[in-house]
N, C-alpha and C. Protein backbone atom coordinates (compact mmCIF):
# COMPACT_ATOMS: atom_id res chain seq x y z
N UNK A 1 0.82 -1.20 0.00
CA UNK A 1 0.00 0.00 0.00
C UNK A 1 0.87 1.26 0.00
N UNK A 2 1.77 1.44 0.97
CA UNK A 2 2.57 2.55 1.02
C UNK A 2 3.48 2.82 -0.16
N UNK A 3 3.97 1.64 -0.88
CA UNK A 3 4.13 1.60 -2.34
C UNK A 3 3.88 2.61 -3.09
N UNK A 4 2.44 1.59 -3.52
CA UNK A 4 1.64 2.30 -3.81
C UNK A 4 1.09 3.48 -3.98
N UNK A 5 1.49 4.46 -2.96
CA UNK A 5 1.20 5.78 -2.54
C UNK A 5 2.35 6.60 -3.31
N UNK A 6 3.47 6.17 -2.89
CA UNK A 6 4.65 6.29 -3.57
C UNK A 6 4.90 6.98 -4.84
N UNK A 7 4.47 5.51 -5.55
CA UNK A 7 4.23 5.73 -7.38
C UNK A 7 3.68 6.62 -7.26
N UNK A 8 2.18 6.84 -6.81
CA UNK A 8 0.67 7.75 -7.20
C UNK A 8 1.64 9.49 -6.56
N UNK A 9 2.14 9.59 -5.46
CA UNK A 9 3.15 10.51 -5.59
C UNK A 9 3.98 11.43 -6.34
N UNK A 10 4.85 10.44 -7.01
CA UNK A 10 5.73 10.42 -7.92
C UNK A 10 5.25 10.55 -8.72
N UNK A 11 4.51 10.14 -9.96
CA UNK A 11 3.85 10.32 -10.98
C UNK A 11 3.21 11.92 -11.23
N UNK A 12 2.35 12.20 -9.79
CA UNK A 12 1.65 13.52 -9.46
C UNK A 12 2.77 14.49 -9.77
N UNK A 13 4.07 14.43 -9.33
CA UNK A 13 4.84 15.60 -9.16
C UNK A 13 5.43 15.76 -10.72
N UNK A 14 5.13 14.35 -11.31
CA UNK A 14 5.81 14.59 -12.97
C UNK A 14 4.98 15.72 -13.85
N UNK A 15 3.65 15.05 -13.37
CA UNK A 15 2.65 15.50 -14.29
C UNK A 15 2.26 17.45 -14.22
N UNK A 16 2.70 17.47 -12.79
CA UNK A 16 2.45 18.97 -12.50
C UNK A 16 3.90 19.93 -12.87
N UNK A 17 4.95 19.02 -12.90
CA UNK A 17 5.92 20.52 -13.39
C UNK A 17 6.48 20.31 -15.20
N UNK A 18 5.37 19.47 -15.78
CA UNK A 18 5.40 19.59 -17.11
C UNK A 18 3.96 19.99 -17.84
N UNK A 19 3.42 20.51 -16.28
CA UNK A 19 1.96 21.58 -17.19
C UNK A 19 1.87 22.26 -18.01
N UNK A 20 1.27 22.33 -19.08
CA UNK A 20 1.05 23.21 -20.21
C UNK A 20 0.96 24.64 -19.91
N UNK A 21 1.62 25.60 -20.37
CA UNK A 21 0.74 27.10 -20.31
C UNK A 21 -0.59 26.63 -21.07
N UNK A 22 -1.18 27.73 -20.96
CA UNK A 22 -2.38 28.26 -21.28
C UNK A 22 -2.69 28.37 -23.15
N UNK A 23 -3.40 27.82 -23.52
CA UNK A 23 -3.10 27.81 -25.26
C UNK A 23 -3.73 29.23 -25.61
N UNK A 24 -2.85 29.25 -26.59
CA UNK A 24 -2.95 30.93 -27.47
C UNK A 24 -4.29 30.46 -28.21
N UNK A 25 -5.21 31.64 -27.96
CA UNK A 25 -6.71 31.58 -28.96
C UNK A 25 -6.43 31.96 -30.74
N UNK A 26 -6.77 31.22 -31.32
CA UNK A 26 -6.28 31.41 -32.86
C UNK A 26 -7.43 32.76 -33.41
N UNK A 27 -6.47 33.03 -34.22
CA UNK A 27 -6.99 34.20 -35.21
C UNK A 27 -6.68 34.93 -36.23
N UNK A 28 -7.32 35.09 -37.27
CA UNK A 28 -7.12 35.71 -38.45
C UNK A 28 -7.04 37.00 -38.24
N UNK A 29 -6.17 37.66 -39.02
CA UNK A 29 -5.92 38.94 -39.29
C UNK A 29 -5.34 39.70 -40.44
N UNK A 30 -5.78 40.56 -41.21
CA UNK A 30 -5.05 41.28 -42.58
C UNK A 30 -3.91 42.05 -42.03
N UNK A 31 -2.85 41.94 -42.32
CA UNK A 31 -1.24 42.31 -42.19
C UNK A 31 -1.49 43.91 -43.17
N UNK A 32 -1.12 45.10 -42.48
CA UNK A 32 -1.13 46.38 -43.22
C UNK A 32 -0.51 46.40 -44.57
N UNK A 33 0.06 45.42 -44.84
CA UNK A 33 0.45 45.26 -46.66
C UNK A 33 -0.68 44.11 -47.18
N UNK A 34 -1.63 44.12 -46.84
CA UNK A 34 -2.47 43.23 -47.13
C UNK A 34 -2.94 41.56 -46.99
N UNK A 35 -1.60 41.04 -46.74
CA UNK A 35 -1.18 39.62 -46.61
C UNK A 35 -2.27 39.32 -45.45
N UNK A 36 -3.14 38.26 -45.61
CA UNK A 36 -3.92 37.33 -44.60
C UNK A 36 -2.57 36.52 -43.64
N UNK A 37 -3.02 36.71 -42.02
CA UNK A 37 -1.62 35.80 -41.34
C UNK A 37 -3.29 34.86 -40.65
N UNK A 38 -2.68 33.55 -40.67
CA UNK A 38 -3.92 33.00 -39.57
C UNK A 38 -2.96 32.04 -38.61
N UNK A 39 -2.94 32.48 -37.26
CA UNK A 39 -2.06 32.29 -36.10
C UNK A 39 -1.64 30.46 -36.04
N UNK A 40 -2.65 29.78 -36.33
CA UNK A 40 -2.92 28.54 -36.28
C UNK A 40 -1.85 28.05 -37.78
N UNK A 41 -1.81 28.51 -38.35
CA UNK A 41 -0.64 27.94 -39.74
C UNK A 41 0.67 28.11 -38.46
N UNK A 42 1.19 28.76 -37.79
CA UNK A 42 2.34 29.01 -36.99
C UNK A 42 2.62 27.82 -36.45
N UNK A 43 1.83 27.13 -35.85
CA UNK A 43 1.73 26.31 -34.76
C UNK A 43 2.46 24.89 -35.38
N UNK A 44 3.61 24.86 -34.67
CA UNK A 44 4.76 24.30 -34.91
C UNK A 44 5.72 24.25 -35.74
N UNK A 45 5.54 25.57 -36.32
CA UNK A 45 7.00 26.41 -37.27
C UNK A 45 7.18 27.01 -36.24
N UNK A 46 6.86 28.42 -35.96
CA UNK A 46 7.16 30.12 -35.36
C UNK A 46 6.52 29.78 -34.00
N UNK A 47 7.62 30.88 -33.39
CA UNK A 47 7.40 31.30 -32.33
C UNK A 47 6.95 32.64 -32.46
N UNK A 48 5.79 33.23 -32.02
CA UNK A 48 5.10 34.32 -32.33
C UNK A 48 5.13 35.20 -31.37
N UNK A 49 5.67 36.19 -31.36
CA UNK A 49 5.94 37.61 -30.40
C UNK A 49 4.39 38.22 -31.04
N UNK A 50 3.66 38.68 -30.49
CA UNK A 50 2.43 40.12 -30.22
C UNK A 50 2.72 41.10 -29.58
N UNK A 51 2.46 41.84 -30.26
CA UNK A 51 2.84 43.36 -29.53
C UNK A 51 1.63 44.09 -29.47
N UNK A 52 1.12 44.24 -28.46
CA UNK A 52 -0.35 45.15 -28.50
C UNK A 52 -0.07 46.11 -28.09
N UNK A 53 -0.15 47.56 -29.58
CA UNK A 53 0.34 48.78 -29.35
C UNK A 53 -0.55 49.77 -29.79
N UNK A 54 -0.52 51.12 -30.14
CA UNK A 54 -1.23 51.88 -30.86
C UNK A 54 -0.37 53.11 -31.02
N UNK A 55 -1.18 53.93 -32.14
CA UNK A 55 -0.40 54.95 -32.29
C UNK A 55 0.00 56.27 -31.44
N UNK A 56 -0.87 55.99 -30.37
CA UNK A 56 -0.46 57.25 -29.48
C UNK A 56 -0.06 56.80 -28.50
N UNK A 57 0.36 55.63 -28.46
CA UNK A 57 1.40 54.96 -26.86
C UNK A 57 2.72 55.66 -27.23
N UNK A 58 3.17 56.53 -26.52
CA UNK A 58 4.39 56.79 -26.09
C UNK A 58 5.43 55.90 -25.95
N UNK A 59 4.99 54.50 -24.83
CA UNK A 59 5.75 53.79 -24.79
C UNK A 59 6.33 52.88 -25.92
N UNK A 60 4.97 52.72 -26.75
CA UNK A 60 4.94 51.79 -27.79
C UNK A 60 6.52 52.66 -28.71
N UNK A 61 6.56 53.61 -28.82
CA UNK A 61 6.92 54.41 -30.27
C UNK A 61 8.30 54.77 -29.46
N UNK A 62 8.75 54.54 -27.48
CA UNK A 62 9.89 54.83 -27.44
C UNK A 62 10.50 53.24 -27.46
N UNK A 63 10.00 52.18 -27.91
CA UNK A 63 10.43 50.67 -28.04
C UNK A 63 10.56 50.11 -29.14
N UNK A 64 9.27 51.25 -30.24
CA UNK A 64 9.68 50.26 -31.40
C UNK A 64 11.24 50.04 -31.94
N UNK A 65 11.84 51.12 -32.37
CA UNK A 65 13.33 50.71 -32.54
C UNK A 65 13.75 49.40 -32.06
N UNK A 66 13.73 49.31 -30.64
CA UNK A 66 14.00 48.15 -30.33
C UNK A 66 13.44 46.66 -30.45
N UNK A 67 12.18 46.88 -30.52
CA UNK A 67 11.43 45.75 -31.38
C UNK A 67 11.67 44.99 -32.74
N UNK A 68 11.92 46.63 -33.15
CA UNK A 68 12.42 46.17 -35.11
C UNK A 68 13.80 45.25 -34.92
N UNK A 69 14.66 45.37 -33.96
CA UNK A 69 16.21 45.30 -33.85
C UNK A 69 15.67 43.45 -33.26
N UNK A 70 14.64 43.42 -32.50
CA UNK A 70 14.92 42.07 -32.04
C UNK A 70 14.23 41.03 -32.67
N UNK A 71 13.16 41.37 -33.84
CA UNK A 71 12.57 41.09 -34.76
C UNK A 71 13.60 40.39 -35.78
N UNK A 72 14.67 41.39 -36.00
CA UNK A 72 15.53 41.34 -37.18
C UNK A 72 16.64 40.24 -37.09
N UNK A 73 16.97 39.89 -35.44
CA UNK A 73 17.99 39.20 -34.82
C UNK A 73 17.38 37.36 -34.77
N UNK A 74 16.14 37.74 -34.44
CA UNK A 74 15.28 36.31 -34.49
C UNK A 74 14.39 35.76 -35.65
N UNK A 75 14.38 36.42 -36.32
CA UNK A 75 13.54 36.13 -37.87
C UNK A 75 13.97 34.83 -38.28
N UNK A 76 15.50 34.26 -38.41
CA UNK A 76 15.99 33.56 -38.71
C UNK A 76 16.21 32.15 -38.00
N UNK A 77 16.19 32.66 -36.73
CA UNK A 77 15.40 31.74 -35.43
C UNK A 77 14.59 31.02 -35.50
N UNK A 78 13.47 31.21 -36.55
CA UNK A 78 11.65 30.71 -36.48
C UNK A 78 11.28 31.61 -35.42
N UNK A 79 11.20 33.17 -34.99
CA UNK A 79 10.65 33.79 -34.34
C UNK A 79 10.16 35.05 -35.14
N UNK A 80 8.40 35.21 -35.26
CA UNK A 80 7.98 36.01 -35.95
C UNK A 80 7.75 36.99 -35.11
N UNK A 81 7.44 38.28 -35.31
CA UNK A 81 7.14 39.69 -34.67
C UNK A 81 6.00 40.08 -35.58
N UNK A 82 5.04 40.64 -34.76
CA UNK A 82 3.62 41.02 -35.24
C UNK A 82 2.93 42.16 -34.15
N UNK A 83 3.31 43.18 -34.28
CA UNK A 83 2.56 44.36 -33.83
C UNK A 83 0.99 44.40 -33.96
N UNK A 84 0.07 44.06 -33.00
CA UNK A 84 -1.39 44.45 -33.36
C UNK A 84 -1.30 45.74 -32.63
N UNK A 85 -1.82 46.67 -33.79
CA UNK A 85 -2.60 48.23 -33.21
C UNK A 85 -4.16 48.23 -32.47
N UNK A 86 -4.41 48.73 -31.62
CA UNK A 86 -5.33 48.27 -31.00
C UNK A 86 -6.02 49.87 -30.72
N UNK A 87 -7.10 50.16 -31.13
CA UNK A 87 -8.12 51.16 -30.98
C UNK A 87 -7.46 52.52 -31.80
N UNK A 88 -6.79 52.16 -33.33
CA UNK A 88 -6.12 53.02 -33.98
C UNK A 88 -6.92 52.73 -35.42
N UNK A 89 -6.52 53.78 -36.24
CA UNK A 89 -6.96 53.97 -37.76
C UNK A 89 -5.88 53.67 -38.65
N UNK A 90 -5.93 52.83 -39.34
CA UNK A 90 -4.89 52.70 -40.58
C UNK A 90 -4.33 54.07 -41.42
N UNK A 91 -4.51 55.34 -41.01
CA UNK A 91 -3.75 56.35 -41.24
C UNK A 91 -2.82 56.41 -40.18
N UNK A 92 -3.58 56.77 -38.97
CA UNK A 92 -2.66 56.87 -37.99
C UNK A 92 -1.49 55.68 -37.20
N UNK A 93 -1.65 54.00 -37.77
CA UNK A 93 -1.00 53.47 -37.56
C UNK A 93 0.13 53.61 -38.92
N UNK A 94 -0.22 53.24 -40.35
CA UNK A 94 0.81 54.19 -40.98
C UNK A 94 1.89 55.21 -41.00
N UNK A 95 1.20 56.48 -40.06
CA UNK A 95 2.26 57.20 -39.79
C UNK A 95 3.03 57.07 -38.78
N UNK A 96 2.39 56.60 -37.68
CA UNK A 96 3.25 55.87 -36.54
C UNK A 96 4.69 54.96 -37.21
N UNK A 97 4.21 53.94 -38.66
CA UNK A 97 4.85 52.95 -38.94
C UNK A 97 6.09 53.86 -39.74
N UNK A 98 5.82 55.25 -40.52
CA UNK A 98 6.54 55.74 -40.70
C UNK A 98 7.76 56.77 -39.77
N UNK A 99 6.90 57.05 -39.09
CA UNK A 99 7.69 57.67 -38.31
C UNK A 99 8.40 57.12 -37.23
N UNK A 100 8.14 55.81 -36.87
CA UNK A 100 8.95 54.65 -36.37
C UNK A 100 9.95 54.19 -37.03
N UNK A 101 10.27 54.31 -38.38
CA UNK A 101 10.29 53.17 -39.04
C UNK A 101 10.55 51.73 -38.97
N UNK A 102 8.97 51.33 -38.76
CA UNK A 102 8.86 50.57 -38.26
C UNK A 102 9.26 48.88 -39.57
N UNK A 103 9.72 47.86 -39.10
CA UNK A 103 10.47 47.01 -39.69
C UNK A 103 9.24 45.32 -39.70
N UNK A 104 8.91 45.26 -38.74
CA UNK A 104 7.78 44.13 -38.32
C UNK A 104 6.69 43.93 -38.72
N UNK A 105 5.66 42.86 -39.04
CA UNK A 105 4.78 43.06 -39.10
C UNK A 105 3.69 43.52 -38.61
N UNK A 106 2.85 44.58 -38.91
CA UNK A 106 1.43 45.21 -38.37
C UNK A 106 0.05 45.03 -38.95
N UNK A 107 -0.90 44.40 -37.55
CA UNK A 107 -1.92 45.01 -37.93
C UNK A 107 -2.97 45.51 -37.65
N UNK A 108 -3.96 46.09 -37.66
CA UNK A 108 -4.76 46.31 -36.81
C UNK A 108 -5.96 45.73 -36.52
N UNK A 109 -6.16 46.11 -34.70
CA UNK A 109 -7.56 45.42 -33.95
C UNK A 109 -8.30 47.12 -33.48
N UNK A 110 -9.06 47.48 -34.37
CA UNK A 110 -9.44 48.82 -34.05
C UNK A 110 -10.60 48.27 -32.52
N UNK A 111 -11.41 47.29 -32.75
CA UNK A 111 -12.44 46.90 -31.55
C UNK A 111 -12.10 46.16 -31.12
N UNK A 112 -10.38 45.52 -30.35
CA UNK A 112 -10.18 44.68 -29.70
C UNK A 112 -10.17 43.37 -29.49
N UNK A 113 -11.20 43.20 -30.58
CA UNK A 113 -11.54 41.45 -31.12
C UNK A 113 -10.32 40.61 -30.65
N UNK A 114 -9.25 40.78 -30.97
CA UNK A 114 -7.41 40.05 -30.83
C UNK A 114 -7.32 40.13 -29.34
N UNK A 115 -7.19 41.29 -29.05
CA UNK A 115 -6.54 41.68 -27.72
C UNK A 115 -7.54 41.25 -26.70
N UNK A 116 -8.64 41.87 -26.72
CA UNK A 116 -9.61 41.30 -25.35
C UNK A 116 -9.48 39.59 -25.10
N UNK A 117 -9.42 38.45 -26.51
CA UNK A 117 -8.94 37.43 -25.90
C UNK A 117 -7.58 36.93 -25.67
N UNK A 118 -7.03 37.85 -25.69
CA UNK A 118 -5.61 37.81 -25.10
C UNK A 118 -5.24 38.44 -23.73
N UNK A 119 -6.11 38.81 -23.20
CA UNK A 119 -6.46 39.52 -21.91
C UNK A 119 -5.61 40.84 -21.71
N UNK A 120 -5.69 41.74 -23.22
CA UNK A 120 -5.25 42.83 -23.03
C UNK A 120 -6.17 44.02 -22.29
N UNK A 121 -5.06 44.67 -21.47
CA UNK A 121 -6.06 45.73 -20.77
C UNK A 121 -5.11 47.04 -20.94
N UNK A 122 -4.42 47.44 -21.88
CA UNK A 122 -3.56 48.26 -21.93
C UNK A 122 -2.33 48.00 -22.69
N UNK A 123 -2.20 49.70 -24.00
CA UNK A 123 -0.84 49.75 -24.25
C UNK A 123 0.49 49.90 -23.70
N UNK A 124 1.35 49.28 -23.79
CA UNK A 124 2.14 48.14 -24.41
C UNK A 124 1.57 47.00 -23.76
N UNK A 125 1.13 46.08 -24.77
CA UNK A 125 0.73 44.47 -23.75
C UNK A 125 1.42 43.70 -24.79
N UNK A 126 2.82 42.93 -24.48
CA UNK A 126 3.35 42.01 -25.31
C UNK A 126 3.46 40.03 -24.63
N UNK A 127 2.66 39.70 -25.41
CA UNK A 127 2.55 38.21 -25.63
C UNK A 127 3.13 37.02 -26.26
N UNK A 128 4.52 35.80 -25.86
CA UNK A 128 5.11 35.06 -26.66
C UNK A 128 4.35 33.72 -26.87
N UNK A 129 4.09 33.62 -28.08
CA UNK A 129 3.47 31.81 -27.91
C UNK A 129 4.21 30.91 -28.44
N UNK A 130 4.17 30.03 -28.24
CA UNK A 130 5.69 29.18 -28.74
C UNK A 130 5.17 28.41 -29.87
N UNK A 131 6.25 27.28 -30.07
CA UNK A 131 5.70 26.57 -31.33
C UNK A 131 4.55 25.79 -30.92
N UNK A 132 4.59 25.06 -29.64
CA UNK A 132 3.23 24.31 -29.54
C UNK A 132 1.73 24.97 -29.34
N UNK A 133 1.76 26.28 -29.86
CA UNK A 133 0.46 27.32 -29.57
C UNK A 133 0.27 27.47 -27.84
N UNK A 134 0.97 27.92 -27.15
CA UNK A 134 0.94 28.19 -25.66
C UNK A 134 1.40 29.52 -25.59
N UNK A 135 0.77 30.29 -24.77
CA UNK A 135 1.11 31.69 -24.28
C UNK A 135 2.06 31.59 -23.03
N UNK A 136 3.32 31.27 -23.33
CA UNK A 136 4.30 31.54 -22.27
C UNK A 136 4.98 32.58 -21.76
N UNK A 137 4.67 33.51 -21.87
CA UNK A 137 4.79 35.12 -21.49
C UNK A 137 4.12 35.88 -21.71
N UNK A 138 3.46 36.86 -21.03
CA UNK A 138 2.56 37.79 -20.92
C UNK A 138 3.22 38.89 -20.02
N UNK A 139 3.09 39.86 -20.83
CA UNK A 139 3.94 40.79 -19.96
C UNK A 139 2.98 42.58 -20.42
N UNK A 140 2.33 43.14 -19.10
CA UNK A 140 1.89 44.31 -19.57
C UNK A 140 3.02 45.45 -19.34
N UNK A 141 2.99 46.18 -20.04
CA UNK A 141 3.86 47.67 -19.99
C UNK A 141 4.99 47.91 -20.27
N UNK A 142 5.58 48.70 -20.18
CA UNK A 142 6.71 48.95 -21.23
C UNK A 142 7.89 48.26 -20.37
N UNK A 143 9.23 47.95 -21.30
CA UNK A 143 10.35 47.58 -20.60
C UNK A 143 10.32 45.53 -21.24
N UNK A 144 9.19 45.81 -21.59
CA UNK A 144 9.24 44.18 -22.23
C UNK A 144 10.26 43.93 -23.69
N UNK A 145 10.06 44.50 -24.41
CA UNK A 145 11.18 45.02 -25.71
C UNK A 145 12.06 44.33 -24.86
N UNK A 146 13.03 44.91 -24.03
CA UNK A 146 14.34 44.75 -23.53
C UNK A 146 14.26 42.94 -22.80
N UNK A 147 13.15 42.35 -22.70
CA UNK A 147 13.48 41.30 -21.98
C UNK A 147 13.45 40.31 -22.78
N UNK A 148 12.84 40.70 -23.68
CA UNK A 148 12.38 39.90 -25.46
C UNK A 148 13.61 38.72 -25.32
N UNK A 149 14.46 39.08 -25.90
CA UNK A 149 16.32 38.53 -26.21
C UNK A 149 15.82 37.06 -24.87
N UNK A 150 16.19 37.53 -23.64
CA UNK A 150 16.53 36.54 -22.38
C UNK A 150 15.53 35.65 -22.60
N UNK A 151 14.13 36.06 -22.93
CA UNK A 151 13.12 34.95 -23.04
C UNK A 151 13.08 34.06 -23.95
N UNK A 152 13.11 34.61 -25.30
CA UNK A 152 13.20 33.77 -26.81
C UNK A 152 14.67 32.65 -26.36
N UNK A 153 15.57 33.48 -26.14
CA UNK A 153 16.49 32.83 -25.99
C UNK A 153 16.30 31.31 -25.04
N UNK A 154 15.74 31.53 -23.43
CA UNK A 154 14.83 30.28 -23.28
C UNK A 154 14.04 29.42 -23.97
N UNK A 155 13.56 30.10 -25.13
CA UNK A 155 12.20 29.06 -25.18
C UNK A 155 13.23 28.61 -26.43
N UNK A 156 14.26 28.91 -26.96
CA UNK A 156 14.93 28.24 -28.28
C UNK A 156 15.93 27.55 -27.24
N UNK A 157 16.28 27.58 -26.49
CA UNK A 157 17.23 25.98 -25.78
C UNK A 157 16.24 24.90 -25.90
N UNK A 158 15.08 25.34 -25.16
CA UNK A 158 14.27 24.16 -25.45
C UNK A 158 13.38 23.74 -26.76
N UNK A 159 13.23 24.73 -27.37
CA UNK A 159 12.67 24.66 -28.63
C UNK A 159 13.31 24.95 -29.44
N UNK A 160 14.66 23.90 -30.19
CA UNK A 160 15.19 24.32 -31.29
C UNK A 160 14.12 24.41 -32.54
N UNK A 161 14.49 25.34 -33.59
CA UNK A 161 13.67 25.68 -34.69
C UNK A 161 13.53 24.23 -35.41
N UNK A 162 12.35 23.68 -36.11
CA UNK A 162 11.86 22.74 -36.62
C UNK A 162 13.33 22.65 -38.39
N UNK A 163 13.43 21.59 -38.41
CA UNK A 163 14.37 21.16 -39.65
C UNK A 163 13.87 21.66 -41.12
């Protein structure tokens, strides 16, 4: 019996520190150069960075630089970058994209549709999902840009890019 207990123990403690995050909700979206992306084609190529920004976040527009830079470093990785604008106009994310010059992909969620099931409640809200469609980082407010690198870099020890 005490055995018994043992195994049923042991087994318990396997099963709980190889819990799943939380799965990323799939969704279609038109890319500001027109291109259809649908999140669910990703799922087990790319590792997908979200950036939920808009054109009058301050924070958003003092990070993009750095976004474009870590975008550009991991592309080659299997790590995609995808800016959703969130409660903005395709003029005003445009000029944001120009006056950023911005490098990543964008697009916009003018009514939140993306973001509310991503449990956005505010610009900058950046989200990583890995190759198995799991949201393993969630991070609201600015200063995430800079942690980008340390995290990807985790999830590619364990997730080398597919052959």
């Amino acid at each position: 019996m005490r055995a018994a207990v043992l195994v049923l123990a042991a087994l318990l403690s396997l099963t709980s520190s190889v819990a799943a995050e939380p799965a990323a909700p799939g969704f279609k979206v038109r890319l500001l150069d027109g291109r259809m992306l649908d999140s669910r084609d990703l799922i087990g190529k790319k590792i997908l960075v979200l950036r939920f920004q808009a054109s009058y976040c301050k924070p958003c527009a003092r990070e993009s630089a750095a976004l474009g830079r870590v975008a550009e470093r991991y592309r080659e990785r299997g790590v995609d970058v995808l800016a959703i604008h969130v409660q903005d106009t395709v003029v005003d994310v445009r000029r944001f994209m120009r006056a950023n010059r911005v490098t990543y992909e964008v697009a916009l969620d003018p009514k939140l549709v993306i973001g509310n099931r991503y449990g956005f409640k505010g610009t900058p809200y950046t989200v990583i999902i890995d190759r198995r469609g799991e949201m393993v980082s969630r991070v609201h407010g600015a200063s995430a840009v800079g942690r980008l690198p340390r995290t990807l870099d985790e999830i590619l020890k364990r997730e080398p890019p597919p052959a």
